[in-house]
N, C-alpha and C. Protein backbone atom coordinates (compact mmCIF):
# COMPACT_ATOMS: atom_id res chain seq x y z
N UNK A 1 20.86 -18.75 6.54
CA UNK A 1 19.90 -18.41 5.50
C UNK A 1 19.22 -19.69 5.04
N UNK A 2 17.99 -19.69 4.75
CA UNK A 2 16.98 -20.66 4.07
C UNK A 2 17.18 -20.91 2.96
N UNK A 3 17.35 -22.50 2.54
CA UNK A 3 17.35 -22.58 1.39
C UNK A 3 16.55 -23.37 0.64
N UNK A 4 15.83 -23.24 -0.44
CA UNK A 4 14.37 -23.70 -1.07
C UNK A 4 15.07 -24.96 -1.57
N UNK A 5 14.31 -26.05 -1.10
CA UNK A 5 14.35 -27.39 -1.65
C UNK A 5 13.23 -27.27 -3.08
N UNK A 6 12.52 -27.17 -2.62
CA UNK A 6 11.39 -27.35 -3.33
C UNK A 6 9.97 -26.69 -3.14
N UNK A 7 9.03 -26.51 -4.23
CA UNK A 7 8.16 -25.47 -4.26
C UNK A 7 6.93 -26.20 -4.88
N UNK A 8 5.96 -25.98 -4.08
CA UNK A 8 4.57 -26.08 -4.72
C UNK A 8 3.59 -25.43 -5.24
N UNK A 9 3.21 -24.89 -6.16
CA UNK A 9 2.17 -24.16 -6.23
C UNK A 9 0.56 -24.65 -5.49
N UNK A 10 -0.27 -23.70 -4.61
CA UNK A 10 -1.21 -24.07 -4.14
C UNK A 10 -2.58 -23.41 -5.08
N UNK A 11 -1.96 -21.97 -4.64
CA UNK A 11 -3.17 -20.96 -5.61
C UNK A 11 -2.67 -20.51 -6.71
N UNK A 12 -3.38 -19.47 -7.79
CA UNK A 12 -2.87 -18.86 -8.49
C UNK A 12 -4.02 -17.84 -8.88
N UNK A 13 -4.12 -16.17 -8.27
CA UNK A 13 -5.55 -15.84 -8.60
C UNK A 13 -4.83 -14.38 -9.42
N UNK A 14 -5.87 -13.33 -9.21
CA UNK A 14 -5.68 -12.05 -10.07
C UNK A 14 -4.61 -11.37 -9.40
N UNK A 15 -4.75 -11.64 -8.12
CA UNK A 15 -4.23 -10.38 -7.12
C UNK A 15 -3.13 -11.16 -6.24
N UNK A 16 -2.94 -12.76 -6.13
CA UNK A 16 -2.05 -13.31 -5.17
C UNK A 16 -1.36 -14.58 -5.94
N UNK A 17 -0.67 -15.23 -5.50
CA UNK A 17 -0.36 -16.57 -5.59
C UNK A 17 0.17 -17.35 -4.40
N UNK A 18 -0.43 -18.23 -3.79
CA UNK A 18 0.39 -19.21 -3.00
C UNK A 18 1.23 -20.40 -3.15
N UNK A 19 2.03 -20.46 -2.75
CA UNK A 19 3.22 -21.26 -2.80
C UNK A 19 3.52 -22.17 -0.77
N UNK A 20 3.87 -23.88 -1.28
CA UNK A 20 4.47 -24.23 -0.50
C UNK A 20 5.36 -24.69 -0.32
N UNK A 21 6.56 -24.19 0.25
CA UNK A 21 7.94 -24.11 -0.31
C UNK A 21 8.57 -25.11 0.95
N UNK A 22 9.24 -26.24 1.01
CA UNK A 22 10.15 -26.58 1.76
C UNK A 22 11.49 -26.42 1.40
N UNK A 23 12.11 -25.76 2.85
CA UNK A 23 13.48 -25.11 2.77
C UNK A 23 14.14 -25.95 3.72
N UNK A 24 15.73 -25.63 3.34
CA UNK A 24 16.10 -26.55 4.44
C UNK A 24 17.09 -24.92 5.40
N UNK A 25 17.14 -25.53 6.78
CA UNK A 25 17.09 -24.42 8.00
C UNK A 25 18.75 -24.63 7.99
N UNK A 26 19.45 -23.33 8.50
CA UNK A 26 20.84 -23.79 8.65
C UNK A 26 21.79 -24.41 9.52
N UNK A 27 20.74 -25.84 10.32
CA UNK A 27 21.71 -27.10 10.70
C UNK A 27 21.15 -27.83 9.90
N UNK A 28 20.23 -27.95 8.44
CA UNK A 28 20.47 -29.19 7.44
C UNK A 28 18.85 -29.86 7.92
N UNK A 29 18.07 -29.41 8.50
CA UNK A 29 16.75 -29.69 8.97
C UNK A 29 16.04 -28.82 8.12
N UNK A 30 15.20 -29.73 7.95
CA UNK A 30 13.71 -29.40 6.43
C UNK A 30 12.67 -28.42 7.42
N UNK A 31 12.35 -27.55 6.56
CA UNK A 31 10.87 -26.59 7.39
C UNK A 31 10.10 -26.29 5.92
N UNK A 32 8.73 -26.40 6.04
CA UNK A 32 7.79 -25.58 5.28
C UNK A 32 7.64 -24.37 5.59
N UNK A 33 7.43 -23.42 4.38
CA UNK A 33 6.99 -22.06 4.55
C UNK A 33 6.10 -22.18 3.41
N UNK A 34 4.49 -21.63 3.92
CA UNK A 34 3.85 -20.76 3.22
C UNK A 34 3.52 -19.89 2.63
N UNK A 35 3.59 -19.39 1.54
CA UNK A 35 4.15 -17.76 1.06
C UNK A 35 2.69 -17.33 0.27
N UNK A 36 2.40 -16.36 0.53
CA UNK A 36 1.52 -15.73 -0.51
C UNK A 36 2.55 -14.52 -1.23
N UNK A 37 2.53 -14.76 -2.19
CA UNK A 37 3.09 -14.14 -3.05
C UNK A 37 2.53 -12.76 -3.91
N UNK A 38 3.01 -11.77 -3.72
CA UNK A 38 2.08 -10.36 -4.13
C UNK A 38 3.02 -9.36 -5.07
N UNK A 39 2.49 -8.74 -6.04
CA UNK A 39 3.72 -7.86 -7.08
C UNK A 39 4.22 -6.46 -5.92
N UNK A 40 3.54 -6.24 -4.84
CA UNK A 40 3.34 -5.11 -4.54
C UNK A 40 2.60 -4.07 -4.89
N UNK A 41 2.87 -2.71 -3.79
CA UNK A 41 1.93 -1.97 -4.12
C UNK A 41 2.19 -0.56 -3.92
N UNK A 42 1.90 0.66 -3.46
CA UNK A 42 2.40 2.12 -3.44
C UNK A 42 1.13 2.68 -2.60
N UNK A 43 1.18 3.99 -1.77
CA UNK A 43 1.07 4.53 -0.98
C UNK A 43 1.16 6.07 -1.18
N UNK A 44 0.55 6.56 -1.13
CA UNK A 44 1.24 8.49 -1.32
C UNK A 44 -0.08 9.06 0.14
N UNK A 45 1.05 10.18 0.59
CA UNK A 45 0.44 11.14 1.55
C UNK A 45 0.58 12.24 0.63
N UNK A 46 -0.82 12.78 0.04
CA UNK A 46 -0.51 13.78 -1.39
C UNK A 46 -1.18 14.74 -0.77
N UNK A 47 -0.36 16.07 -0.24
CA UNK A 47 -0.94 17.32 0.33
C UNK A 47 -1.58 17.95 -0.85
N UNK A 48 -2.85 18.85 -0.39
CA UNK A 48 -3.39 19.93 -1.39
C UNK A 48 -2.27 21.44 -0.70
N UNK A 49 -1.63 21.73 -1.57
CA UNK A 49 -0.88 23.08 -0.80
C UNK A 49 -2.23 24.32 -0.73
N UNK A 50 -3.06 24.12 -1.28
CA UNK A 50 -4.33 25.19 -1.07
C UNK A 50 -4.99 25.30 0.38
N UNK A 51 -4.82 23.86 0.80
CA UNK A 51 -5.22 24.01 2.30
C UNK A 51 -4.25 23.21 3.05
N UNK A 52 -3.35 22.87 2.48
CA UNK A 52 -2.15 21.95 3.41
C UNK A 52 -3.19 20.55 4.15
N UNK A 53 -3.81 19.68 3.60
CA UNK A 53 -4.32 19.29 3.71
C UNK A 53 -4.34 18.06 2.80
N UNK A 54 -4.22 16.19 3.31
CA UNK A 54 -3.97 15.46 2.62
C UNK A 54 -5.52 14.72 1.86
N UNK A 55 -4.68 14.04 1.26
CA UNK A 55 -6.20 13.43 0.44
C UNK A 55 -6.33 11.96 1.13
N UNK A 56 -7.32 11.25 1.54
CA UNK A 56 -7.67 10.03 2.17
C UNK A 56 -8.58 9.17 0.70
N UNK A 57 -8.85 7.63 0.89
CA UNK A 57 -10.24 7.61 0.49
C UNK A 57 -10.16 6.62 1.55
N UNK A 58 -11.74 6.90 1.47
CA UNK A 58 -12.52 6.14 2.06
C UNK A 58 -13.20 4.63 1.31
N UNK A 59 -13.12 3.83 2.06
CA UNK A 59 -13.42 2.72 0.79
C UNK A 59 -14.05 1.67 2.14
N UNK A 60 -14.62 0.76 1.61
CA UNK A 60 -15.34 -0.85 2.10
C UNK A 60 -13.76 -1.52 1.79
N UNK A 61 -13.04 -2.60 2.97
CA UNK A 61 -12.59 -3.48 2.40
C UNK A 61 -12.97 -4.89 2.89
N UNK A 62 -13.41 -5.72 1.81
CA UNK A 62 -14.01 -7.44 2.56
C UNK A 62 -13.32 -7.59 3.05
N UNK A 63 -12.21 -7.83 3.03
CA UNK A 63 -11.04 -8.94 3.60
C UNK A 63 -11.09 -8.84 4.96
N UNK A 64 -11.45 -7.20 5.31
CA UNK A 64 -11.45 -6.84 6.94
C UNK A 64 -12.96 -6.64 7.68
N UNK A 65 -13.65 -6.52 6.36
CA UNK A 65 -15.49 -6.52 6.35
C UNK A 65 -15.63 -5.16 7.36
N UNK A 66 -15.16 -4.35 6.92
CA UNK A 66 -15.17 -3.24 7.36
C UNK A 66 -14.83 -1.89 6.34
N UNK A 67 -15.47 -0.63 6.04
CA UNK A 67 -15.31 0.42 5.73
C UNK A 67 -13.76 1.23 6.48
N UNK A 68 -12.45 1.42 5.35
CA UNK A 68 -11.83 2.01 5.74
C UNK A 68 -11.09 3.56 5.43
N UNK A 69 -10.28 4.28 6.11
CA UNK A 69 -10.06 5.34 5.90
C UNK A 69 -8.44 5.29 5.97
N UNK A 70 -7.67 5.37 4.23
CA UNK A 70 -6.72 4.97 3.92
C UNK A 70 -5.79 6.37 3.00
N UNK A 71 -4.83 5.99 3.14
CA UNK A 71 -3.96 7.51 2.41
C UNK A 71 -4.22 6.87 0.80
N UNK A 72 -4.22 7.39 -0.35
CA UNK A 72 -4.46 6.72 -1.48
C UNK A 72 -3.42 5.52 -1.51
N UNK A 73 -3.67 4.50 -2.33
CA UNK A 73 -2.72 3.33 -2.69
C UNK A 73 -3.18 2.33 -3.78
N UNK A 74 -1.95 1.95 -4.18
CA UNK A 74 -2.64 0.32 -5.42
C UNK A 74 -1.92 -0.55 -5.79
N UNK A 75 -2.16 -1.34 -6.37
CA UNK A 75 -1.02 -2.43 -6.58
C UNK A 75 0.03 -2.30 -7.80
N UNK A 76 0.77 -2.69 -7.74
CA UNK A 76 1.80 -2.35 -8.75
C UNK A 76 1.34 -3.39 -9.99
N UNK A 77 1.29 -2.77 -11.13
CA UNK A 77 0.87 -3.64 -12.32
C UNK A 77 2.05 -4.73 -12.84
N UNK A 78 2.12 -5.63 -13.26
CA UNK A 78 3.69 -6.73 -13.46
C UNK A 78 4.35 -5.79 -14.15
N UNK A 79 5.68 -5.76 -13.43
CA UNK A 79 6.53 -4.88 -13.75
C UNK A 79 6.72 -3.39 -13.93
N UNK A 80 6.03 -2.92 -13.31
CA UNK A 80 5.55 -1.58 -13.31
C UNK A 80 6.69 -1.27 -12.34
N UNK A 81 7.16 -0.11 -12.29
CA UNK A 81 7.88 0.57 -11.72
C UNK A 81 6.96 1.58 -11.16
N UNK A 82 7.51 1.25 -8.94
CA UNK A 82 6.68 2.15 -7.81
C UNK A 82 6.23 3.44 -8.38
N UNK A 83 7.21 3.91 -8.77
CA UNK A 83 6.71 5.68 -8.81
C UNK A 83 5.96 5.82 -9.98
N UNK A 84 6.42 4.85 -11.11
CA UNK A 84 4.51 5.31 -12.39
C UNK A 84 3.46 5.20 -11.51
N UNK A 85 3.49 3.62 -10.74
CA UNK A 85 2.10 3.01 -9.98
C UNK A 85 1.51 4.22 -9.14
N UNK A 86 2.68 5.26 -8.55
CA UNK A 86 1.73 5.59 -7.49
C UNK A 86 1.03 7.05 -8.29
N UNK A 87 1.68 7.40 -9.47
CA UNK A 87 1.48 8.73 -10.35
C UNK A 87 -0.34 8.02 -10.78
N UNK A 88 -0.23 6.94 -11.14
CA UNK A 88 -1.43 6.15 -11.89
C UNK A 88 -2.24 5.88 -10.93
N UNK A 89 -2.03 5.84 -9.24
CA UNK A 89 -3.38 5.29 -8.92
C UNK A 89 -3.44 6.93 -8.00
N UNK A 90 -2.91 7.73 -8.11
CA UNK A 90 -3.26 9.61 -8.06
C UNK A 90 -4.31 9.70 -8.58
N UNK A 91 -4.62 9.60 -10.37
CA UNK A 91 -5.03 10.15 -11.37
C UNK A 91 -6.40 8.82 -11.43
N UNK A 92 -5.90 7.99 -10.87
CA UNK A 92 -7.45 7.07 -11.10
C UNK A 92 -8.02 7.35 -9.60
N UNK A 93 -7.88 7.56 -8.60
CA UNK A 93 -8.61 7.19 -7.36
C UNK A 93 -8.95 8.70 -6.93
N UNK A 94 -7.84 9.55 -6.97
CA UNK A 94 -8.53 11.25 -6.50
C UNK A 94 -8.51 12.03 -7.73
N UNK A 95 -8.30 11.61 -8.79
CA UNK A 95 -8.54 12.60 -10.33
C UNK A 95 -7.31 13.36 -10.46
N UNK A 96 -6.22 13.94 -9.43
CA UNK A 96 -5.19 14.93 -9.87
C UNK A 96 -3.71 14.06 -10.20
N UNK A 97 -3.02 15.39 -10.42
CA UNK A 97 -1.47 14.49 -10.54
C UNK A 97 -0.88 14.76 -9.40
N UNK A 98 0.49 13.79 -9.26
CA UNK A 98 0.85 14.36 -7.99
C UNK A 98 2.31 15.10 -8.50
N UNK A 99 2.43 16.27 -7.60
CA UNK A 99 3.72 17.22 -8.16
C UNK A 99 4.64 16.47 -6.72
N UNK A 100 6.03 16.99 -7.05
CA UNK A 100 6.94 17.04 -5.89
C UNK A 100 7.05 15.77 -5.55
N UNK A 101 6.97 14.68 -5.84
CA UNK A 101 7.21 13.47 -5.08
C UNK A 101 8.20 13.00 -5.01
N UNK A 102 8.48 12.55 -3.43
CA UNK A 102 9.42 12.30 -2.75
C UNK A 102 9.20 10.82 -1.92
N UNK A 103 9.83 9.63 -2.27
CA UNK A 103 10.06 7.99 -1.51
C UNK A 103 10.38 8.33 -0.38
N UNK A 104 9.68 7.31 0.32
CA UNK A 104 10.42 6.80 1.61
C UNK A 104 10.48 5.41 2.14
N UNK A 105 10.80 4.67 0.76
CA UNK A 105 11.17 3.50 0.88
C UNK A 105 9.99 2.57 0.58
N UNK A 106 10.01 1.04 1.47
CA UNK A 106 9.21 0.64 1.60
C UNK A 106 8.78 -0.32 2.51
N UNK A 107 7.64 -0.56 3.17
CA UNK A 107 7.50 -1.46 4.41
C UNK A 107 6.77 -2.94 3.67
N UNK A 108 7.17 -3.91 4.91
CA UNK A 108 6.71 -5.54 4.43
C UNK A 108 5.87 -5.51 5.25
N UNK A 109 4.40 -5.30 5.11
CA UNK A 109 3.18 -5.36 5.91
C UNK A 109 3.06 -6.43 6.76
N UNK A 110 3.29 -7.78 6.21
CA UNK A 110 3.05 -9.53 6.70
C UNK A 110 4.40 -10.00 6.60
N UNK A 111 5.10 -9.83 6.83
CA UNK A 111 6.50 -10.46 6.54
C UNK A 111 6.70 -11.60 6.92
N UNK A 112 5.91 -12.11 7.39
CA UNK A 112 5.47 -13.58 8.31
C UNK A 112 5.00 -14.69 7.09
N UNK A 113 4.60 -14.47 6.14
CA UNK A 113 4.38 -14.94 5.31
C UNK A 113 3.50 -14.22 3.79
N UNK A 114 4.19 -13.07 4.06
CA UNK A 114 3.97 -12.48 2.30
C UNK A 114 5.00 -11.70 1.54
N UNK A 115 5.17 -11.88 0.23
CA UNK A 115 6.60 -11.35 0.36
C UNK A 115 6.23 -9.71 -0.23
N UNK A 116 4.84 -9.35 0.02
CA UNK A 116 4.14 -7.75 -0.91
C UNK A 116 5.05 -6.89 -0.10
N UNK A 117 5.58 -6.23 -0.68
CA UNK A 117 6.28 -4.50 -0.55
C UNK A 117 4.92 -3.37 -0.76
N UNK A 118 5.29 -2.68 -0.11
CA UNK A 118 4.25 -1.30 0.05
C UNK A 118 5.19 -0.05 -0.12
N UNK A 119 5.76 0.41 -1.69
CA UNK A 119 6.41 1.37 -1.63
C UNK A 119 5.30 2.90 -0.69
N UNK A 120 6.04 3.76 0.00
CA UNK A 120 5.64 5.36 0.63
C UNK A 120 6.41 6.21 0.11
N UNK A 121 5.02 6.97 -0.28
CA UNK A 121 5.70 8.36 -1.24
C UNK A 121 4.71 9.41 -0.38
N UNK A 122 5.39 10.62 -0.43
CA UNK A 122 4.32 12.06 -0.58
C UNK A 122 4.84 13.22 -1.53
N UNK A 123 3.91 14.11 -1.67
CA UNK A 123 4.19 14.37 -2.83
C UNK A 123 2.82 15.81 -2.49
N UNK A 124 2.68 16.66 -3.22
CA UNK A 124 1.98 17.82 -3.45
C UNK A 124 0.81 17.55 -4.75
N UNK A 125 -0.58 18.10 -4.70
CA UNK A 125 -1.44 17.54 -5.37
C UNK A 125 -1.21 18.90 -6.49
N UNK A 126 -1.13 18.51 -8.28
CA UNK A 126 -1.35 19.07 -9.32
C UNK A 126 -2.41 19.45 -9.80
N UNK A 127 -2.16 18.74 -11.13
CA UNK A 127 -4.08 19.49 -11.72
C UNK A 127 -4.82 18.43 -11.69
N UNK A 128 -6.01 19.12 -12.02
CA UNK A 128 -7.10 17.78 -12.15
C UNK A 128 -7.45 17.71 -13.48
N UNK A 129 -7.80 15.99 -12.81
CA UNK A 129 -8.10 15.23 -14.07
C UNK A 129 -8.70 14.50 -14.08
N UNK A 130 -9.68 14.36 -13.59
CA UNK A 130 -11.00 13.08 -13.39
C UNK A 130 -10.59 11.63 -13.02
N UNK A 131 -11.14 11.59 -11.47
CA UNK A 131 -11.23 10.15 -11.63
C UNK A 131 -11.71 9.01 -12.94
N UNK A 132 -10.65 7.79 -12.75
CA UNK A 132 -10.87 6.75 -13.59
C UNK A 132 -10.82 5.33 -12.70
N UNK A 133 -12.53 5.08 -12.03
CA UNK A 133 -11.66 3.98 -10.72
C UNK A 133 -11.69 2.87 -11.62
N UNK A 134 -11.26 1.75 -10.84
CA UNK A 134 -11.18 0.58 -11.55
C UNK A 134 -12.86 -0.52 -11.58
N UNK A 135 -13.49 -1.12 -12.01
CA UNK A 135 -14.71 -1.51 -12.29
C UNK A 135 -15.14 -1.75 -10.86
N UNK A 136 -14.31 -2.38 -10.37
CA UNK A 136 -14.91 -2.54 -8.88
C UNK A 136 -14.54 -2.51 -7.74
N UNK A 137 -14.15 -0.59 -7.97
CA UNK A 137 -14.03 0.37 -6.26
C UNK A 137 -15.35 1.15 -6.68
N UNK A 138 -15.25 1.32 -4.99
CA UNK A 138 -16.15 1.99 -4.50
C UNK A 138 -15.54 3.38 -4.12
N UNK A 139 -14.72 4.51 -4.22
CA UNK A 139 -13.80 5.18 -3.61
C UNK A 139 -14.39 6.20 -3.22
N UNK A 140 -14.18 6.85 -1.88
CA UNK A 140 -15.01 8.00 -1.55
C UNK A 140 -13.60 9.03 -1.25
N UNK A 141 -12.87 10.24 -1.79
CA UNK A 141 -11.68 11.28 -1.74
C UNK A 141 -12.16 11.57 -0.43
N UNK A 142 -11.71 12.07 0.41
CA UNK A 142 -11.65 12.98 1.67
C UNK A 142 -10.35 14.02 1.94
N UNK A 143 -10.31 14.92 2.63
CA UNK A 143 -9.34 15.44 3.05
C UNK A 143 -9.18 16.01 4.19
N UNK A 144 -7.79 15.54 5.24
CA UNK A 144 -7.64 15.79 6.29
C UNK A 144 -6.25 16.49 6.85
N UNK A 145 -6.34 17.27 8.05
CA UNK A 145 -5.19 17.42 8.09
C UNK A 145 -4.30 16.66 8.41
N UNK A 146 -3.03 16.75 8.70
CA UNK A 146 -1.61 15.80 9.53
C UNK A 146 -3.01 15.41 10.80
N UNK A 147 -2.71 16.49 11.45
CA UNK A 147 -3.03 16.38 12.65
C UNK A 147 -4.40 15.96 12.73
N UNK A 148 -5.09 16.14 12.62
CA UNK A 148 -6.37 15.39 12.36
C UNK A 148 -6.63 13.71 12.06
N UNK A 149 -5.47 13.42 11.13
CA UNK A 149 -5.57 11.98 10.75
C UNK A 149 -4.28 11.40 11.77
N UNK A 150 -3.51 12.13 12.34
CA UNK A 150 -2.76 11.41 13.64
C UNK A 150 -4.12 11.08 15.21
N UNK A 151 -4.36 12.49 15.06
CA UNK A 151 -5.91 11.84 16.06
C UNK A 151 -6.86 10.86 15.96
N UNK A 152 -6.84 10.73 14.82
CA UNK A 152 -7.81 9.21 14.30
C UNK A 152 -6.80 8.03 14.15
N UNK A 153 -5.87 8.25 14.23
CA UNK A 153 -4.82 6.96 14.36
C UNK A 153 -5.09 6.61 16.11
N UNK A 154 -4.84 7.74 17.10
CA UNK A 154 -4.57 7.35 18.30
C UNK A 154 -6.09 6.95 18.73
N UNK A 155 -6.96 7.15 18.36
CA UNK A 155 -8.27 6.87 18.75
C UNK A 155 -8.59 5.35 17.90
N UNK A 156 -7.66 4.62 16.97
CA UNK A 156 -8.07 3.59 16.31
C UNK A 156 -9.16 3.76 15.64
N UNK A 157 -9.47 4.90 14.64
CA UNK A 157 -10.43 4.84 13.67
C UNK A 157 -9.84 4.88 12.32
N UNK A 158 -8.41 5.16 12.59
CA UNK A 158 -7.36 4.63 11.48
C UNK A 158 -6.22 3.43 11.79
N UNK A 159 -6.67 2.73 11.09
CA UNK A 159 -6.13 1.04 11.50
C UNK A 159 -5.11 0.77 10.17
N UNK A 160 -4.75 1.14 9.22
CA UNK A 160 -4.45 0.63 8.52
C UNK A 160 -3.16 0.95 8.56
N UNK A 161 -2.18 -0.26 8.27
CA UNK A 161 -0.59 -0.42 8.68
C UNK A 161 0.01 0.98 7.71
N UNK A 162 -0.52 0.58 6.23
CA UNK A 162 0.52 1.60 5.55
C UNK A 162 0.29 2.79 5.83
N UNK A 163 -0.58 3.62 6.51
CA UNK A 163 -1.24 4.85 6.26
C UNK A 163 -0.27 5.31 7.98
N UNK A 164 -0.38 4.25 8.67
CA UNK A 164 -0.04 5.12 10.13
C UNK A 164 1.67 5.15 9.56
N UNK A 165 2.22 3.61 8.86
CA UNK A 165 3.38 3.76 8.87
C UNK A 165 3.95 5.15 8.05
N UNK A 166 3.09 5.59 6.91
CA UNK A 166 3.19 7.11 6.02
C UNK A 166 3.57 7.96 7.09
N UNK A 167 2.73 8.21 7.68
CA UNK A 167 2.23 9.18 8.91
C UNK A 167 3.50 9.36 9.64
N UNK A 168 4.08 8.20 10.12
CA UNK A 168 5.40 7.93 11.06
C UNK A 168 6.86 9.04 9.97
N UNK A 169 6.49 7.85 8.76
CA UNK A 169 7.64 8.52 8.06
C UNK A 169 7.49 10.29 7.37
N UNK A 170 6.22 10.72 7.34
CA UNK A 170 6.38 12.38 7.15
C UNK A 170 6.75 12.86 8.96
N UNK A 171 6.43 12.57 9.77
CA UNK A 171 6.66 12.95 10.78
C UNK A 171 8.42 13.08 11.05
N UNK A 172 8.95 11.76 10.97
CA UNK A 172 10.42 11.50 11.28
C UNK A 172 11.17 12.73 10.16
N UNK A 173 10.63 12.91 8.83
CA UNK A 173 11.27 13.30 7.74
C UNK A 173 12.36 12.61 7.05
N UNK A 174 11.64 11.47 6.61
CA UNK A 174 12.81 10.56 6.36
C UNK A 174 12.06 9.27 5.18
């Protein structure tokens, strides 16, 4: 196991922090690691039981400079506990609540150097209640079936890690 000699701060912004940490390796030899540092974030595959049918949005993301097609998700607020976060970004990004929700843990997207968790939930869509996005999304709701958004996975028009990994875990049931 790694053990932190010492730590630098590099960045410090809204959404990340970087850190450069030298550790020492376990024969007693020094290594740097780079860390971006993230609170985490949440994930839901939220069926409408009216048409068995999940909710997507559609959104622009820079980072990838590309328009994507994602299961809802958001970042966890400091100290927020997964399952408020993912009840709260339900009710801000597709307007309803979510009933029935059920974890399935959580995946390390970059584990290579970030330490963000991506809790996965699904869950059954409640009542509505008006979107509330945050000042600056763009969010477009969609809805698709399982099968429909597994076909756009195998065709790569769905790229995004947490959404196929969702997908994996309603499939497995687990």
């Amino acid at each position: 196991m790694e053990r932190k000699i010492e730590s630098e701060q590099i960045y410090s912004g809204r959404v990340i922090e970087v850190v450069r940490d030298v550790v020492e390796l376990d024969d007693g030899r020094p290594a740097v690691r780079e860390v971006v540092l993230h609170r985490g974030g949440c994930c839901i595959a939220l069926r409408d039981p009216a048409d068995n049918k999940y909710y997507m949005v559609r959104q622009y993301r820079y980072a990838q400079q590309t328009e994507m097609l994602e299961f809802c998700a958001g970042k966890m607020e400091q100290g927020e506990d997964p399952a408020k976060t993912i009840l709260r970004e339900c009710e801000e990004e597709l307007g309803v609540t979510a009933e029935n929700v059920r974890a399935y843990g959580y995946i390390a997207p970059t584990c290579g150097y970030s330490s963000e968790k991506i809790y996965l939930y699904s869950g059954d869509k409640g009542k509505n209640v008006g979107t509330h996005f945050d000042e600056d999304e763009q969010i477009e709701p969609e809805k698709y079936s399982l099968e429909e958004i597994e076909d756009m996975i195998a065709r790569g028009e769905i790229f995004d890690a947490k959404t196929i990994a969702l997908v994996y875990r309603l499939r497995a049931g687990r």
